[in-house]
C-alpha atoms as a PDB file:
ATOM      1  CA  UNK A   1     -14.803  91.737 -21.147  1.00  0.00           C
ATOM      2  CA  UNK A   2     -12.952  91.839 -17.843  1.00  0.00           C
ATOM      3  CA  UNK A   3     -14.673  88.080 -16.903  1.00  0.00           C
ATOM      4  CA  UNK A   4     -12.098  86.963 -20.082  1.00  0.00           C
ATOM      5  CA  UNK A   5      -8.865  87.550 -17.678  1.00  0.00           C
ATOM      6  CA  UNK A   6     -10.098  84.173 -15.968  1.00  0.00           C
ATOM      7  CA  UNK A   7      -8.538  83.069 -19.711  1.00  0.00           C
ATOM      8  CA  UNK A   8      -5.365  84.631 -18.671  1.00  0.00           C
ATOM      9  CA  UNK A   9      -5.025  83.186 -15.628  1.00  0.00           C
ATOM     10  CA  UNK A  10      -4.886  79.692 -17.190  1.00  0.00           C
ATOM     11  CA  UNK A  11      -2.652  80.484 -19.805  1.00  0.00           C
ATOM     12  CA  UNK A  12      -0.076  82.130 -17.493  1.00  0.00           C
ATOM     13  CA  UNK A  13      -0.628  79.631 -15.352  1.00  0.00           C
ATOM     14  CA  UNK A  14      -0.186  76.843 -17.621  1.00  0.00           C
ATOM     15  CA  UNK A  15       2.789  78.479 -19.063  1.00  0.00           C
ATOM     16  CA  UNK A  16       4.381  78.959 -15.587  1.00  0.00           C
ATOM     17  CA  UNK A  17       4.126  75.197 -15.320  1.00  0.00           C
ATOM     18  CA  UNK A  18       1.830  75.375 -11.978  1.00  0.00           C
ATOM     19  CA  UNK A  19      -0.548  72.758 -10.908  1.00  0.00           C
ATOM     20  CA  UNK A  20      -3.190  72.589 -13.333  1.00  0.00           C
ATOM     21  CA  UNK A  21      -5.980  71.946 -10.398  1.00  0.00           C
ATOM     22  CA  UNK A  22      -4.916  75.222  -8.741  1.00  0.00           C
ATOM     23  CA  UNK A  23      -4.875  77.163 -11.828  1.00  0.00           C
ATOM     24  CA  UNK A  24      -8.529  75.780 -12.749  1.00  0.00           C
ATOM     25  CA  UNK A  25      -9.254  76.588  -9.718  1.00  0.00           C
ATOM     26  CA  UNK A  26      -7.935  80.481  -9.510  1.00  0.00           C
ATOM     27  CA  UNK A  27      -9.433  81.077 -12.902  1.00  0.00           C
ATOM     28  CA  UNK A  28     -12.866  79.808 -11.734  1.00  0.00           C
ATOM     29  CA  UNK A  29     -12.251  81.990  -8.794  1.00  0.00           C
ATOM     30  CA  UNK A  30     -11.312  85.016 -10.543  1.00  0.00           C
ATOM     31  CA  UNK A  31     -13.813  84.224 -13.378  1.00  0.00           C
ATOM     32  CA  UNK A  32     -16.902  84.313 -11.043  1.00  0.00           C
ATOM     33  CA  UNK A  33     -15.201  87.426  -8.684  1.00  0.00           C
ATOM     34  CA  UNK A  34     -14.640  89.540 -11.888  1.00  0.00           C
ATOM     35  CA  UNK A  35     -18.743  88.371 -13.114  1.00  0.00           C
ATOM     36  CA  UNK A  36     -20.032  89.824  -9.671  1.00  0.00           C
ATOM     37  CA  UNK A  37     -20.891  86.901  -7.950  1.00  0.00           C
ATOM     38  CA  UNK A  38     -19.821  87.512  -4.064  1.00  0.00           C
ATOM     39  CA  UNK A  39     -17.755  84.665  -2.671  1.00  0.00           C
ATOM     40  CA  UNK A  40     -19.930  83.333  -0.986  1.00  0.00           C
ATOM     41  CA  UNK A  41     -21.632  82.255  -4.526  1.00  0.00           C
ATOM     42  CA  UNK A  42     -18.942  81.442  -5.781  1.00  0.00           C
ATOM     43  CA  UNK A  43     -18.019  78.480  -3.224  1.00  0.00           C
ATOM     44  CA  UNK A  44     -21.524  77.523  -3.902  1.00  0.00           C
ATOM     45  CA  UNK A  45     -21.099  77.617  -7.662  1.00  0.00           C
ATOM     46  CA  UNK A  46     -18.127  75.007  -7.140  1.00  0.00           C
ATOM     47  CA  UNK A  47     -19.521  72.900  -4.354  1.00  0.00           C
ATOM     48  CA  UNK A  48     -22.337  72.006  -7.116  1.00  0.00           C
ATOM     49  CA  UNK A  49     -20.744  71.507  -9.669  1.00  0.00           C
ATOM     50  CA  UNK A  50     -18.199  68.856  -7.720  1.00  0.00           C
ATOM     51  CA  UNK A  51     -22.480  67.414  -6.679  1.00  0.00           C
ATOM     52  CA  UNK A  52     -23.422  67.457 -10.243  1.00  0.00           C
ATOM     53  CA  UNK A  53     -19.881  65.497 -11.537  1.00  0.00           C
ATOM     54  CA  UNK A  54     -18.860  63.604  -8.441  1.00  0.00           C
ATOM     55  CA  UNK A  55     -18.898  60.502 -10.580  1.00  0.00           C
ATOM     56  CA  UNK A  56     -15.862  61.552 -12.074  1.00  0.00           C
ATOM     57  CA  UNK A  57     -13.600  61.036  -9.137  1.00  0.00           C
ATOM     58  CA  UNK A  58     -14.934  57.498  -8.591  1.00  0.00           C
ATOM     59  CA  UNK A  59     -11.508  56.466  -9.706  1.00  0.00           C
ATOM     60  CA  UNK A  60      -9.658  57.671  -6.567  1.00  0.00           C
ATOM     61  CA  UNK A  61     -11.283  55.017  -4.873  1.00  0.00           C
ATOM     62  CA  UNK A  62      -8.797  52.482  -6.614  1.00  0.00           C
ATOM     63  CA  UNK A  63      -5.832  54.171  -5.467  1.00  0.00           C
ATOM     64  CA  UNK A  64      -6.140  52.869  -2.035  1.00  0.00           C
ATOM     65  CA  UNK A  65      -6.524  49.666  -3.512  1.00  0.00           C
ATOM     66  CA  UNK A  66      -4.014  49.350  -6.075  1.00  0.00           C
ATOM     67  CA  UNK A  67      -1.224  50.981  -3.596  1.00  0.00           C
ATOM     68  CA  UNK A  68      -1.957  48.053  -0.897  1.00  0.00           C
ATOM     69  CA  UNK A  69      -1.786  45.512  -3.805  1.00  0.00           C
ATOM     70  CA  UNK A  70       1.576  47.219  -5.289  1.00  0.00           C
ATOM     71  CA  UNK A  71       3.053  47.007  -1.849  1.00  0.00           C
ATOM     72  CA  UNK A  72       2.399  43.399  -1.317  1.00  0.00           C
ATOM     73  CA  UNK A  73       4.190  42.241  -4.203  1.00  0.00           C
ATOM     74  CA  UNK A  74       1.554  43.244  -7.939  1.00  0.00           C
ATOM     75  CA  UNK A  75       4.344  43.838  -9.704  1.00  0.00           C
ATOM     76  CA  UNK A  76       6.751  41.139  -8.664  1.00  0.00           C
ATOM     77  CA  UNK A  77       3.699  38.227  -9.147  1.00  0.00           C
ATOM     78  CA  UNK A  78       3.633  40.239 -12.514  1.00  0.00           C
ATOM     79  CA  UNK A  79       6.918  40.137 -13.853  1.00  0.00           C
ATOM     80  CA  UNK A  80       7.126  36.428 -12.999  1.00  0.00           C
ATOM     81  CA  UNK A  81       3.652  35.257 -14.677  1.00  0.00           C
ATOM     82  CA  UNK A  82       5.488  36.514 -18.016  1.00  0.00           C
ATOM     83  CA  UNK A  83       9.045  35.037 -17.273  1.00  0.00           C
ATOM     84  CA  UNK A  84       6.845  32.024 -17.163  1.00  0.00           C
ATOM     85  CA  UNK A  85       5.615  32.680 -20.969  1.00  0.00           C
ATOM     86  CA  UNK A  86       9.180  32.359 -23.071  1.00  0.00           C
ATOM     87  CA  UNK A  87       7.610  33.129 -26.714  1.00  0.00           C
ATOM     88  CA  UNK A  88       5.344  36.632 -25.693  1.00  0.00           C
ATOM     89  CA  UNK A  89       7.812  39.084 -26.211  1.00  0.00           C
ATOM     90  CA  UNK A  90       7.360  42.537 -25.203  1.00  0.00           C
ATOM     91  CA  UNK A  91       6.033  43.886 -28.563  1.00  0.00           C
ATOM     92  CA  UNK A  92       3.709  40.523 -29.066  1.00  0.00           C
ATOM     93  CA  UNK A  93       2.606  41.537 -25.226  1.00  0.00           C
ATOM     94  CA  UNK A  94       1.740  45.358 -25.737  1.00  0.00           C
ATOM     95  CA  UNK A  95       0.014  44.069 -29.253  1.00  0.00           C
ATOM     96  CA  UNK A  96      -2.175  42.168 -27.049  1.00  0.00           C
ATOM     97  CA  UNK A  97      -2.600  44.684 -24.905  1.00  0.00           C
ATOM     98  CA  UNK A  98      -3.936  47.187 -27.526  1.00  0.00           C
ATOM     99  CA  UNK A  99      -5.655  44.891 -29.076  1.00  0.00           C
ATOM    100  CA  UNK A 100      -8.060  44.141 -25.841  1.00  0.00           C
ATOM    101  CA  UNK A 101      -7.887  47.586 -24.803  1.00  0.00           C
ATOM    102  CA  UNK A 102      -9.332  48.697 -28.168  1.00  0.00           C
ATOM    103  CA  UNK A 103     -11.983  46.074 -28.096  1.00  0.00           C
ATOM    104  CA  UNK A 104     -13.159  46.989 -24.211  1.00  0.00           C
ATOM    105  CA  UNK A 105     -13.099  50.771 -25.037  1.00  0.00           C
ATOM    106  CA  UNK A 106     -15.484  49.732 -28.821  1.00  0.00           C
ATOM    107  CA  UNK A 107     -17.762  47.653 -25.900  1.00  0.00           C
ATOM    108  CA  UNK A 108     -17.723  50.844 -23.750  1.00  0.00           C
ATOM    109  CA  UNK A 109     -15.507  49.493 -20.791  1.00  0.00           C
ATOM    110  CA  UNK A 110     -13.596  52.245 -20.505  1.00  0.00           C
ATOM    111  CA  UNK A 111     -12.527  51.754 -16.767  1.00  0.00           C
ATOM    112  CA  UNK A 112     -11.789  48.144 -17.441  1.00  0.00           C
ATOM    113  CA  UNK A 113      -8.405  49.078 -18.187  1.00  0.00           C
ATOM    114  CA  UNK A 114      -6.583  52.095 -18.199  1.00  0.00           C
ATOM    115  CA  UNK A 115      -3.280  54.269 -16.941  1.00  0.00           C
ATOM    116  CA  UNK A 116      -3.851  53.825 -13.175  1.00  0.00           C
ATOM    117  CA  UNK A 117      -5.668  50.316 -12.741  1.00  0.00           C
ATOM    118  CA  UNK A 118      -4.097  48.495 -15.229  1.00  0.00           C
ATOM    119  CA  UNK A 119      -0.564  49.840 -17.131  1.00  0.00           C
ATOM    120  CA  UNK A 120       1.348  50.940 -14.259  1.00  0.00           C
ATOM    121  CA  UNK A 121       0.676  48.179 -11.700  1.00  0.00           C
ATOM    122  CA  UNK A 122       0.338  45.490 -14.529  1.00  0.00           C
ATOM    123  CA  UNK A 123       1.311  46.131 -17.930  1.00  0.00           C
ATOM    124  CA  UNK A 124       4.140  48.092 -17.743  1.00  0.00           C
ATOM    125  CA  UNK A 125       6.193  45.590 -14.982  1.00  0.00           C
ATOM    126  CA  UNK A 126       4.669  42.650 -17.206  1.00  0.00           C
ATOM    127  CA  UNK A 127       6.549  44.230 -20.611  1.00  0.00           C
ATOM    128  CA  UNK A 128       9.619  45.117 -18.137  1.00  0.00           C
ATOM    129  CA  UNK A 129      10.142  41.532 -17.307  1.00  0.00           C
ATOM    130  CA  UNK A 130       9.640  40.105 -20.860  1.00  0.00           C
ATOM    131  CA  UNK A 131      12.649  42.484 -22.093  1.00  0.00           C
ATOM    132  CA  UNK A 132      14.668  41.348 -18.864  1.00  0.00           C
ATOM    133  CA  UNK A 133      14.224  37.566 -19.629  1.00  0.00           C
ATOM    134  CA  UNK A 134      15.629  38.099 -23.137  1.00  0.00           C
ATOM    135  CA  UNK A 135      17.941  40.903 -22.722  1.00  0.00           C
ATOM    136  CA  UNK A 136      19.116  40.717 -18.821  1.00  0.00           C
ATOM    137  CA  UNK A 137      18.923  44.240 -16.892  1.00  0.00           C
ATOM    138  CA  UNK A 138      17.877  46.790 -18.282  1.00  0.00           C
ATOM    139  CA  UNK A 139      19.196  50.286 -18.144  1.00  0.00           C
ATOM    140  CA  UNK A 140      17.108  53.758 -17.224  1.00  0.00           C
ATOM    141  CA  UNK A 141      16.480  54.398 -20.344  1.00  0.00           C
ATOM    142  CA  UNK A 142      15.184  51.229 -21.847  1.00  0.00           C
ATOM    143  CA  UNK A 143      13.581  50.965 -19.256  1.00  0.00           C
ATOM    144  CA  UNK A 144      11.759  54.141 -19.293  1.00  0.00           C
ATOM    145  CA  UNK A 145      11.112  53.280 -22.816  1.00  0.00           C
ATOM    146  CA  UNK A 146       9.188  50.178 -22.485  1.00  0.00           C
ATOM    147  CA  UNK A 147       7.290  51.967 -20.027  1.00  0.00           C
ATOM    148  CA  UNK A 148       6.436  54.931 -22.583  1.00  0.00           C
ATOM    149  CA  UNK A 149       5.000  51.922 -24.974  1.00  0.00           C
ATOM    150  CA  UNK A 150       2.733  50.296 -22.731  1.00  0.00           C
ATOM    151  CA  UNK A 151       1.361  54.084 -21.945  1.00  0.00           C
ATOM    152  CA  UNK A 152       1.053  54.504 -25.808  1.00  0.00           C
ATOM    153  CA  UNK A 153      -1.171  51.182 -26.440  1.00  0.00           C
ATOM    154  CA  UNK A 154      -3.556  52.010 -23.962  1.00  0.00           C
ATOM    155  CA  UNK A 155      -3.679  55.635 -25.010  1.00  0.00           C
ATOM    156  CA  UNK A 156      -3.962  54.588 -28.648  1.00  0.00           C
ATOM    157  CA  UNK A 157      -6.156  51.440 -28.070  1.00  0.00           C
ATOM    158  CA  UNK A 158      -8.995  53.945 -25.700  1.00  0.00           C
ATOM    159  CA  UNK A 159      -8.972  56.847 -27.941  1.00  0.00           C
ATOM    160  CA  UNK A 160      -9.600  54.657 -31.404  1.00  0.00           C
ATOM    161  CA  UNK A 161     -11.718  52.113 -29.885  1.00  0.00           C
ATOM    162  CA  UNK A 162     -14.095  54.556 -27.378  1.00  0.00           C
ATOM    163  CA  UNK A 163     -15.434  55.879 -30.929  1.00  0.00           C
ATOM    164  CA  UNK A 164     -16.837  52.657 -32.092  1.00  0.00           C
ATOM    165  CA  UNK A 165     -19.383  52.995 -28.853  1.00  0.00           C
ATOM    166  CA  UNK A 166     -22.822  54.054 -29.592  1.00  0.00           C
ATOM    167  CA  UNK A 167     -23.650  55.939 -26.519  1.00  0.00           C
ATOM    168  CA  UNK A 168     -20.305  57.631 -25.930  1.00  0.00           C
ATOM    169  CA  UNK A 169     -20.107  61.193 -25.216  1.00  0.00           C
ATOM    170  CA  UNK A 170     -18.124  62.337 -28.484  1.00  0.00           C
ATOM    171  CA  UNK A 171     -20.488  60.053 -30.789  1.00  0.00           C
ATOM    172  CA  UNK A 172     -23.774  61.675 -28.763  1.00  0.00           C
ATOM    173  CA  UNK A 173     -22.367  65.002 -28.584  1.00  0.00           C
ATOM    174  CA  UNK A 174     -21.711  65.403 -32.382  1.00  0.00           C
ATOM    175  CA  UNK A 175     -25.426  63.831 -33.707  1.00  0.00           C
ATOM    176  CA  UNK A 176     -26.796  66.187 -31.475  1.00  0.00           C
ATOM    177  CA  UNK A 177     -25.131  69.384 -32.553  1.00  0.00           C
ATOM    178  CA  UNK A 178     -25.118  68.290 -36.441  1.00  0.00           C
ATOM    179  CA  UNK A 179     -29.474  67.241 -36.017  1.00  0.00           C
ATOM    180  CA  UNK A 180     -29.461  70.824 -34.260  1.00  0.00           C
ATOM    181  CA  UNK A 181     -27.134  73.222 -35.990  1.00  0.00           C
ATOM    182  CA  UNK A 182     -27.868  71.744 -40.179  1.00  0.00           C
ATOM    183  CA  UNK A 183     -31.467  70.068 -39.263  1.00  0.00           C
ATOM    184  CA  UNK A 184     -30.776  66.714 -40.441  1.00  0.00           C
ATOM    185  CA  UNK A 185     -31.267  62.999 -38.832  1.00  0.00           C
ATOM    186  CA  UNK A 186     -27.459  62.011 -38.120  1.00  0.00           C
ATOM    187  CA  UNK A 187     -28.048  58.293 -36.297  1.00  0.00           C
ATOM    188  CA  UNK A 188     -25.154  57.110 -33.745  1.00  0.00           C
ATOM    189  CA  UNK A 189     -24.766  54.152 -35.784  1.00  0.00           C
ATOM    190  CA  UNK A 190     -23.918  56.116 -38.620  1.00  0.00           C
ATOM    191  CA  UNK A 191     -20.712  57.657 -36.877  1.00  0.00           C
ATOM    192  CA  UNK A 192     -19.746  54.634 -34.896  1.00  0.00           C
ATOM    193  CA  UNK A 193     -19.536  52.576 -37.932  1.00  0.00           C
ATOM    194  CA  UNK A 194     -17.361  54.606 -39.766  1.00  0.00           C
ATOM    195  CA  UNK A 195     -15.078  55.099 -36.738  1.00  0.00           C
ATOM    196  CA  UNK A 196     -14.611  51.606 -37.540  1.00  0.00           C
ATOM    197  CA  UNK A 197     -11.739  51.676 -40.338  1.00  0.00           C
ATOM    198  CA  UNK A 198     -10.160  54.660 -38.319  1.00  0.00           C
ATOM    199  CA  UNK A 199     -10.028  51.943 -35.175  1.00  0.00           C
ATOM    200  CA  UNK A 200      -8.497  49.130 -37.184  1.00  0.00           C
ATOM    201  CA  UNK A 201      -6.233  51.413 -38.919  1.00  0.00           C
ATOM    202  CA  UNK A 202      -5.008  52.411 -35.424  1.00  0.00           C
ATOM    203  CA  UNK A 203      -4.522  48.871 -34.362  1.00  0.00           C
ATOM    204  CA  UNK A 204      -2.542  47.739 -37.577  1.00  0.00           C
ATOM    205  CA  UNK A 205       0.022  51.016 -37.532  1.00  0.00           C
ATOM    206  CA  UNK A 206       0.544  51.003 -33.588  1.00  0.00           C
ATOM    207  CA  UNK A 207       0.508  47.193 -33.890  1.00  0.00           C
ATOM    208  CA  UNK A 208       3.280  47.213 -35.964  1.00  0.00           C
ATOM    209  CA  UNK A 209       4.808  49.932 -34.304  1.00  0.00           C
ATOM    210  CA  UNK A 210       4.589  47.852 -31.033  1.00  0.00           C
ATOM    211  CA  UNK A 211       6.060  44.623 -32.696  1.00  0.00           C
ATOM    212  CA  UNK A 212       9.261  46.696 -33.637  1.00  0.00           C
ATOM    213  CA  UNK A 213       9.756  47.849 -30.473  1.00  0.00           C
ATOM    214  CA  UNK A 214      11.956  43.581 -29.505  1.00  0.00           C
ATOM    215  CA  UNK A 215      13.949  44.809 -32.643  1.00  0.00           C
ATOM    216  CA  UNK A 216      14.423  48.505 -31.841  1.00  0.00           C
ATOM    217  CA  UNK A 217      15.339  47.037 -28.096  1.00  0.00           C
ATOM    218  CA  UNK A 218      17.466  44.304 -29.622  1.00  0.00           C
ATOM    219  CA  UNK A 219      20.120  47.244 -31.408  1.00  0.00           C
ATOM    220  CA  UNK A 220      20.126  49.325 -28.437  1.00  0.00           C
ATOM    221  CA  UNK A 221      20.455  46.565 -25.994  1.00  0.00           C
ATOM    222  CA  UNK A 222      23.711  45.127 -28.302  1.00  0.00           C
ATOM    223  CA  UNK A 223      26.260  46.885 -27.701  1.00  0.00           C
ATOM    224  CA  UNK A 224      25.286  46.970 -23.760  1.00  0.00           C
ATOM    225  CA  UNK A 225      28.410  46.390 -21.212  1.00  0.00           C
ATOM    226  CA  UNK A 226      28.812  42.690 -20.381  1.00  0.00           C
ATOM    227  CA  UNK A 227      26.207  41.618 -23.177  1.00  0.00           C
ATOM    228  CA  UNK A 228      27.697  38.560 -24.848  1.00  0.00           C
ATOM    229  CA  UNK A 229      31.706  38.655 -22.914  1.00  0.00           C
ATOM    230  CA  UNK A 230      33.089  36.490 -22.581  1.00  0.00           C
ATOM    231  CA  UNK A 231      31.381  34.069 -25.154  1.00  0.00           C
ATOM    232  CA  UNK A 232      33.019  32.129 -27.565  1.00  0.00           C
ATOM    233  CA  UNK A 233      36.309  34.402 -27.503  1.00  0.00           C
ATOM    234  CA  UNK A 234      38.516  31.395 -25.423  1.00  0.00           C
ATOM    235  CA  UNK A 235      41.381  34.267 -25.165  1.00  0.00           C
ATOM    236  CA  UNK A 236      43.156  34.372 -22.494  1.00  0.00           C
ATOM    237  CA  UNK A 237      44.644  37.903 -21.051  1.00  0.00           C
ATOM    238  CA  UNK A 238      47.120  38.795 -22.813  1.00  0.00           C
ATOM    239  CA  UNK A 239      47.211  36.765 -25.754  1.00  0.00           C
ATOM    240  CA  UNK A 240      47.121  38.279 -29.498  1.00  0.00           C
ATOM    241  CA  UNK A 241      44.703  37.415 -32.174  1.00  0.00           C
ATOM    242  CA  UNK A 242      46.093  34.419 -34.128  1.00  0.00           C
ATOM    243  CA  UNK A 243      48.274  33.402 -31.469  1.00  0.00           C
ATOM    244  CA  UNK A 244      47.479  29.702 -30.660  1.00  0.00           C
ATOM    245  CA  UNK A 245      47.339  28.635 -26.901  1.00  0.00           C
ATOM    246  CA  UNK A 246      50.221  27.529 -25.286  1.00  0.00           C
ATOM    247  CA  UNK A 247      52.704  29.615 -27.827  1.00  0.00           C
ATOM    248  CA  UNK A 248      54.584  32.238 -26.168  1.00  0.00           C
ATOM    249  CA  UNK A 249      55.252  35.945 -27.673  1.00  0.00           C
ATOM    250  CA  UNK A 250      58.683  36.833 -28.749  1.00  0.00           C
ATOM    251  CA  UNK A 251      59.538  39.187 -25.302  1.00  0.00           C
ATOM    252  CA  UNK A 252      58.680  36.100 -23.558  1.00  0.00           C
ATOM    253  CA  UNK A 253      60.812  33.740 -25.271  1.00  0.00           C
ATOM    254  CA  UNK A 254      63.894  36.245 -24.973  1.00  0.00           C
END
């Protein structure tokens, strides 16, 4: 029972708010101290499992790559490509976004797109600058809004579509524990087509959720300082409504 404190020391750790790859990597620590493996096999334990995965951390390898491309001008080139196209607006944009994200992920391209290659040094500066040609600056919080949307297609748009695979993990993971565990003959194709409705049920709701987002910016962005002075008023300072141009007020004519 004492190996289950390695349980504790990821919730306390987790609740402390700590850095989830140093409390992983206490609890393993603690885990395989408390199970009597001497250190020694323990830094073995993790050196091959890091062998076993290192797949996984292919995608660090972009980093480099998408910094360098960031820092001569991604995002700029970005937010001018879709100043150049007036009618996609930044809903219509993150629609299409979703809608090839979910249709890479159902082809099993998951890295094709995705939170570090493609939304942060391409979608979300791309859905910035379609809200700043129709709206002008945008505040912090607008701004931090869009941002949250284009993170929200892609999330929705991987985790609906990924299930429409045959060979990924979830689809092979769950005909091989249902064929095991109840002794039947569960086929992928049999899950993957009825994560089908489930995926186009995703893309309709967040769809429209998406779409709403030019009206949901258009009422928060009216009332915004500067928006729309100086338009159509002709006032000059000082004058009262109804007074016509030219007429002076009463204190002036005495």
């Amino acid at each position: 029972m004492t190996v289950l404190l390695g349980v504790l020391v990821v919730v306390v750790g987790f609740a402390t708010r700590r850095n989830p790859l140093l409390v992983v990597g206490a609890a393993g620590i603690v885990t395989g101290l408390l199970g009597g493996l001497s250190p020694q096999r323990v830094l073995a334990v993790f050196g091959e499992g890091f062998a076993n995965s290192r797949s996984v951390t292919i995608f660090v390898i972009t980093l480099p790559v998408i910094g360098l491309l960031e820092r001569y001008g991604l995002q700029e080139q970005a937010r001018r490509l879709i100043s150049r196209l007036g009618a996609l607006t930044t809903g219509r944009f993150l629609a299409l976004y979703l809608l090839l994200r979910q249709l890479a992920a159902a082809l099993g391209l998951n890295s094709v797109f995705g939170h570090a290659q493609t939304v942060r040094p391409l979608a979300a500066p791309m859905a910035e600058g379609a809200a700043e040609r129709r709206h002008g600056p945008l505040p912090e919080k607008a701004r931090e809004k869009v941002r949250s949307y284009a993170a929200s297609a892609d999330n929705v748009g991987l985790f609906f579509g990924e299930d429409v695979f045959l060979a990924v993990g979830s689809i092979l993971l769950i005909t091989g524990f249902v064929n095991t565990t109840y002794h039947t003959h569960l086929e992928p194709l049999d899950l993957a087509l009825w994560a089908v409705p489930t995926a186009l049920c995703a893309l309709v709701i967040h769809g429209w959720q998406l779409l709403r987002l030019d009206r949901t910016l258009e009422h928060t962005l009216a009332g915004k300082p500067g928006r729309g002075s100086g338009r159509g008023s002709g006032r000059k300072s000082g004058q009262r409504p109804g007074q016509k141009s030219g007429q002076k007020s009463e204190g002036a004519v005495k």
